[in-house]
Protein backbone atom coordinates (compact mmCIF):
# COMPACT_ATOMS: atom_id res chain seq x y z
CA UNK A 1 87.96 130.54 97.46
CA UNK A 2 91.42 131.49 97.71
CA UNK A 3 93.11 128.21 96.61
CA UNK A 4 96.55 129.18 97.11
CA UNK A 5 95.44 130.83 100.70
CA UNK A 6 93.27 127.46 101.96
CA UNK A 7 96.53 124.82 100.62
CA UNK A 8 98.51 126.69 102.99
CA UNK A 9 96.54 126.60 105.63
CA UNK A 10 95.81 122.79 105.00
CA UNK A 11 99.68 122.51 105.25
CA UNK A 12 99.98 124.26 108.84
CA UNK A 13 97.40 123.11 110.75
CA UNK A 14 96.97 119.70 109.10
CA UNK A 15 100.06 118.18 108.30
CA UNK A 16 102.95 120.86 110.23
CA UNK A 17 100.78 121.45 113.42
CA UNK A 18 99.34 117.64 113.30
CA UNK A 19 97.57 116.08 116.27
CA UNK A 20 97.62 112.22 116.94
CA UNK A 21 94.81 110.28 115.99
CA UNK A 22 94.10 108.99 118.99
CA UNK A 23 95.41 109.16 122.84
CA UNK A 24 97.83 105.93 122.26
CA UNK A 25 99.70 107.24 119.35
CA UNK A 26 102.09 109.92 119.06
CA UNK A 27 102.94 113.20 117.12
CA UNK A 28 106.93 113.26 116.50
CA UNK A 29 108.85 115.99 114.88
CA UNK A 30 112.83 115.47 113.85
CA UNK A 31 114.54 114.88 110.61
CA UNK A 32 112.80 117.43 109.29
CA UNK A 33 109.71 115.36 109.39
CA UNK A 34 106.19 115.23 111.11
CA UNK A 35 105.64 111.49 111.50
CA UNK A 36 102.68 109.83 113.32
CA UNK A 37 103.60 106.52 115.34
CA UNK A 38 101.20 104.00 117.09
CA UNK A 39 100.13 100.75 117.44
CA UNK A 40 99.38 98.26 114.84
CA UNK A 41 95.72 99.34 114.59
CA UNK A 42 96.89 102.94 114.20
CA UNK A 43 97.74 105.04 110.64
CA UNK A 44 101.59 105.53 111.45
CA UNK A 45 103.29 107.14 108.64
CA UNK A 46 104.88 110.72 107.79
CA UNK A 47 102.76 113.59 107.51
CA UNK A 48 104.76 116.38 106.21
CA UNK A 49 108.09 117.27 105.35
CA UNK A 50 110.58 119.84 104.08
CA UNK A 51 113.83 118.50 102.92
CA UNK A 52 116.23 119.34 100.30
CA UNK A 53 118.16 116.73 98.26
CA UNK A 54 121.11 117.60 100.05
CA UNK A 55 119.13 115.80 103.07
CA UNK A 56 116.60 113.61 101.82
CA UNK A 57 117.38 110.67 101.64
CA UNK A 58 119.03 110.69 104.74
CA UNK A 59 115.94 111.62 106.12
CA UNK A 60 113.86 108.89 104.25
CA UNK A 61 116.38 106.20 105.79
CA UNK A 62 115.55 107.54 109.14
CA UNK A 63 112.21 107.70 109.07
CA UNK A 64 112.85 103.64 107.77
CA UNK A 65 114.48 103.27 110.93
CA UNK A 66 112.22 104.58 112.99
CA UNK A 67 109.17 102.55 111.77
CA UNK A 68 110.69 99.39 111.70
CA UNK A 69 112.24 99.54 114.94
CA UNK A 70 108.73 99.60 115.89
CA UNK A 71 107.94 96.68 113.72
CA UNK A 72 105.29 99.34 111.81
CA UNK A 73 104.66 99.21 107.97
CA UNK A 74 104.06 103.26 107.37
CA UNK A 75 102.77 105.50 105.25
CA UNK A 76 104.30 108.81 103.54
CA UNK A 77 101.78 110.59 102.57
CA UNK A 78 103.46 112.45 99.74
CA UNK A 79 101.95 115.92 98.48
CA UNK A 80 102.45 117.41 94.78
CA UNK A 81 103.91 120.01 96.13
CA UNK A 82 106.56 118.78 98.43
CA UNK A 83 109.81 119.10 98.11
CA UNK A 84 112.45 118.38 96.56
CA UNK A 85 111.25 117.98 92.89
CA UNK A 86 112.56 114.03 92.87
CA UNK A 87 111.22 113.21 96.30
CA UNK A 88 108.90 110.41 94.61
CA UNK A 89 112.03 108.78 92.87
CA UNK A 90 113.71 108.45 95.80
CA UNK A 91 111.33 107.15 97.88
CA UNK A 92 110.88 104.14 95.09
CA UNK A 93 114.80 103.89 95.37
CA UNK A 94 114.35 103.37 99.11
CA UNK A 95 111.73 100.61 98.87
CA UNK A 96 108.28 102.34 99.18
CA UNK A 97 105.46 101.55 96.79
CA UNK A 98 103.16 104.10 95.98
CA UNK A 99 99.26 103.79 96.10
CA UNK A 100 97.07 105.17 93.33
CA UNK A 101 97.24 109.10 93.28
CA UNK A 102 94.01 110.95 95.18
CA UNK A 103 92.98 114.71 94.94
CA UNK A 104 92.75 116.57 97.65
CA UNK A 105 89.99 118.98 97.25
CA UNK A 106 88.25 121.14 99.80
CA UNK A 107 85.10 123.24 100.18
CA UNK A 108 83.52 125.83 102.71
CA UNK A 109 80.72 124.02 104.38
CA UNK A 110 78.44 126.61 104.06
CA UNK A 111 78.54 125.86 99.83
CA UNK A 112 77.31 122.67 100.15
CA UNK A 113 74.07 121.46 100.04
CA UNK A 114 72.99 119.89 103.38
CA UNK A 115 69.75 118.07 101.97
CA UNK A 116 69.66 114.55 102.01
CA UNK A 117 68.05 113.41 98.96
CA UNK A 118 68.22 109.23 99.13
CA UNK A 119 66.91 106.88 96.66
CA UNK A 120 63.31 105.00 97.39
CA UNK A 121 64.23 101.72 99.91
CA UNK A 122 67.38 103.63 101.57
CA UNK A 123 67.49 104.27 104.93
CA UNK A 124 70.50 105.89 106.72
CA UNK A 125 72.06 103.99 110.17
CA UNK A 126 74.65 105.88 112.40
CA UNK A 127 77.24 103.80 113.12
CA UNK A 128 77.50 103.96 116.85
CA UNK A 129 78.84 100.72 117.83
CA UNK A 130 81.06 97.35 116.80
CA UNK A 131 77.38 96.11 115.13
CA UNK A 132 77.26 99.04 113.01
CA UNK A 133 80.78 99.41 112.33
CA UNK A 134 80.64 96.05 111.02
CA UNK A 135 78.09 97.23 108.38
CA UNK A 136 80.71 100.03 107.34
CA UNK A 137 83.70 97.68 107.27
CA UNK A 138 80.99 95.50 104.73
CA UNK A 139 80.43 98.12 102.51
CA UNK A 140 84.45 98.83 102.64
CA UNK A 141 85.24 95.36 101.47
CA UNK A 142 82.45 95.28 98.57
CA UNK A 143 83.36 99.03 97.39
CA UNK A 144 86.97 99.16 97.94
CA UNK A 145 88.15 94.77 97.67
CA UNK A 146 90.38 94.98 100.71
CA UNK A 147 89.48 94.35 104.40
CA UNK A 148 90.61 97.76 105.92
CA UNK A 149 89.67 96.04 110.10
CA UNK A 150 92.39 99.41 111.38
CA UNK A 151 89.76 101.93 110.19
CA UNK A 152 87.18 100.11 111.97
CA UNK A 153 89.03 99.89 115.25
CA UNK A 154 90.72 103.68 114.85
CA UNK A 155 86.94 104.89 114.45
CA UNK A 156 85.60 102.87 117.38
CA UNK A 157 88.78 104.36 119.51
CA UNK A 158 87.93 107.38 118.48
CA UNK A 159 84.45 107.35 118.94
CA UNK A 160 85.03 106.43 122.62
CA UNK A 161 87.76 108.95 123.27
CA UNK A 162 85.84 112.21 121.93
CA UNK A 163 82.56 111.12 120.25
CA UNK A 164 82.18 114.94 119.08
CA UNK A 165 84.97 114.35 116.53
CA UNK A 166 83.96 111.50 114.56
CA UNK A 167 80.99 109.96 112.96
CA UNK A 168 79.42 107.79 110.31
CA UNK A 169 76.39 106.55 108.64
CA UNK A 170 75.81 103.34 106.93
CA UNK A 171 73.30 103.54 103.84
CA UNK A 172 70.69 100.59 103.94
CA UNK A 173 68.54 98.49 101.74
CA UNK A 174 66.42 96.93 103.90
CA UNK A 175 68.91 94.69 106.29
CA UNK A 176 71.65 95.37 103.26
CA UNK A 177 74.35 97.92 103.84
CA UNK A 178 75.21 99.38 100.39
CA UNK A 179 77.28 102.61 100.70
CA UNK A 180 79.02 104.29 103.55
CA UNK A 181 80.97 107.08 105.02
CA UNK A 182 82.59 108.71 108.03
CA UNK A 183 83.59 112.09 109.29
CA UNK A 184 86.69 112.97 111.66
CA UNK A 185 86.70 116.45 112.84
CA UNK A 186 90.14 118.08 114.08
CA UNK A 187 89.47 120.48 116.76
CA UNK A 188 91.87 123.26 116.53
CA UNK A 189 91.71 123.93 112.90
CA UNK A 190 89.55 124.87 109.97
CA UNK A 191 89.10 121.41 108.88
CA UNK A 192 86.68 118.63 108.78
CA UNK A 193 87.76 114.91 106.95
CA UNK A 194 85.73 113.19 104.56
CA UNK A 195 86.86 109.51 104.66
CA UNK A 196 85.65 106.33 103.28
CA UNK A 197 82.86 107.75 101.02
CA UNK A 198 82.13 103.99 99.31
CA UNK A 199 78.82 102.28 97.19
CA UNK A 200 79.01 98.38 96.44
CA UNK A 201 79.02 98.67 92.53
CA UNK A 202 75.13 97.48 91.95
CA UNK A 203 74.08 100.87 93.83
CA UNK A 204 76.57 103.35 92.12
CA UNK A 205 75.19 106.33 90.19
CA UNK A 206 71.45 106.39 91.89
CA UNK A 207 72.61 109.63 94.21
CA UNK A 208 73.88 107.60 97.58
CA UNK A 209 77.43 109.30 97.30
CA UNK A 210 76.07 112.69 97.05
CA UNK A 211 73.74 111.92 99.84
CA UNK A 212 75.98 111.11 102.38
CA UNK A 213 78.21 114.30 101.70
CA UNK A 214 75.09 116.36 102.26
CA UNK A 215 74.63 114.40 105.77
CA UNK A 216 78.12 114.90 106.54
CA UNK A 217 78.52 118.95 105.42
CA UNK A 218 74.80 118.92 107.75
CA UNK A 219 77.05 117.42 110.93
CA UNK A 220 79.72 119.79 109.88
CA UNK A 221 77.47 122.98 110.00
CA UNK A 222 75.61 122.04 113.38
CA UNK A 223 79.38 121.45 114.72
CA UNK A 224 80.86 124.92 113.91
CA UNK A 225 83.41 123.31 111.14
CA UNK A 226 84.55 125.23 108.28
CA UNK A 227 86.07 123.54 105.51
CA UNK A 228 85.19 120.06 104.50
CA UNK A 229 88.25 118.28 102.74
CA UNK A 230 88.30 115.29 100.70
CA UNK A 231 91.17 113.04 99.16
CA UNK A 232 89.06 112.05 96.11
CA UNK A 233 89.37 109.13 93.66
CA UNK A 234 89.35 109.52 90.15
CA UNK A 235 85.56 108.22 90.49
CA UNK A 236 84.50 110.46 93.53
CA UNK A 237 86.22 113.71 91.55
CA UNK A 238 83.60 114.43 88.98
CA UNK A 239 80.79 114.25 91.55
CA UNK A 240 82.54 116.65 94.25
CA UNK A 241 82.88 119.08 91.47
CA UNK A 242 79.67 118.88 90.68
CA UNK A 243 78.76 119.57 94.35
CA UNK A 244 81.30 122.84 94.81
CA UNK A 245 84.39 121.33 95.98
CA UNK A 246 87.64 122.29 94.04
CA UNK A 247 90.94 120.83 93.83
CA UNK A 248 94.28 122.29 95.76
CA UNK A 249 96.57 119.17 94.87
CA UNK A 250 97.31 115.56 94.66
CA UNK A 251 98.50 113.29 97.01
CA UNK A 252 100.06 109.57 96.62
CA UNK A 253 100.48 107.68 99.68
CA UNK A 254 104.22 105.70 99.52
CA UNK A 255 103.81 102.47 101.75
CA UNK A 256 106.62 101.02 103.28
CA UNK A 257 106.17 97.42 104.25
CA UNK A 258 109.23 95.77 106.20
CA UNK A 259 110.59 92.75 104.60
């Protein structure tokens, strides 16, 4: 894989060429931003940018004003290799509080092992409806110790709008959920999303993780996608490695949260 070639590529057609989420939010491009504003249940935040310091922070304090005008708390999803150097500094000068640092790695679908190898008692469950997304948004709480109910409600949304672009499987021990995962595809690029990959701690290291990648690169292959892509923890890192997926760069997410 051409690293250098695929990060690019992630940039246009992920971040510069972004579609909304879903049908109620919107894509908006000024201030030398792409931003992504929608209701309360929605990811708003800023999606790409390319400032200089000449013009950043002006830009950050607009992009402050925008979101709270809305009464939003936002995201700016902050890349390695954004620009300028000291963008991170000043976004902690303006009042945004970063989020522990991901890597976002990527790899062709057609390198990845599709076979769904799952422990002895583990069943898988598509989640298809509220029921079953409750089992997911279980599994989030135990994995992750936060109550994430937007993800639950974006992937419901968007599993009514265009069920071809989303998915996700709940792993089960007996009526137990202990691990899940979704998939969001993006038509109109390259790209398939990885998201929520979690195990509650007394099933971690038994092969559920790696199982549910294999499910998802399966979907991905039956559905035409190219590239899965990932923004991996530190503990989700070793085993995507392990299962072909390299690294193109970090990303920290800088929350802003109106006072």
């Amino acid at each position: 894989m051409n690293q250098d070639m695929v990060l690019a590529l992630f940039d246009r057609q992920m971040r510069q060429d972004a579609r909304p989420d879903n049908a109620g939010a919107l894509i908006e491009r000024a201030d030398g931003v792409v931003r992504q504003v929608g209701s309360g249940d929605d990811w708003n935040g800023v999606l790409w940018s390319d400032l200089d310091e000449a013009g950043a922070d002006a830009a950050i304090a607009a992009q402050v004003r925008r979101f709270t005008a809305a009464g939003r708390e936002f995201e700016w999803k902050l890349y390695a290799h954004d620009r300028p150097a000291d963008l991170p500094a000043r976004l902690r000068a303006a009042g945004f509080a970063p989020e522990p640092e991901e890597t976002v790695m990527v790899a062709e679908v057609t390198d990845v092992s599709t076979a769904v190898d799952l422990p002895d008692g583990i069943r898988l469950q598509p989640v298809t409806d509220a029921a079953s997304a409750k089992l997911m948004a279980e599994v989030h709480r135990s994995a992750f110790g936060v109550d994430r109910p937007e993800i639950v409600a974006g992937f419901l949304a968007r599993l009514a709008e265009a069920p071809e672009t989303a998915a996700a499987v709940v792993a089960m021990a007996g009526d137990v959920p202990v691990s899940a995962a979704r998939m969001e595809i993006y038509p109109g690029t390259d790209f398939v999303g990885l998201w929520g990959g979690g195990t509650v701690p007394e099933w971690r290291g038994r092969g559920i993780y790696r199982a549910l990648v294999a499910f998802r690169a399966r979907l991905a292959a039956e559905r035409g996608c190219r590239y899965l892509q990932v923004d991996a923890s530190d503990q989700s890192r070793p085993i995507l490695l392990r299962l072909g997926f390299v690294p193109l760069t970090t990303t920290t997410p800088y929350v802003y949260r109106p006072r």
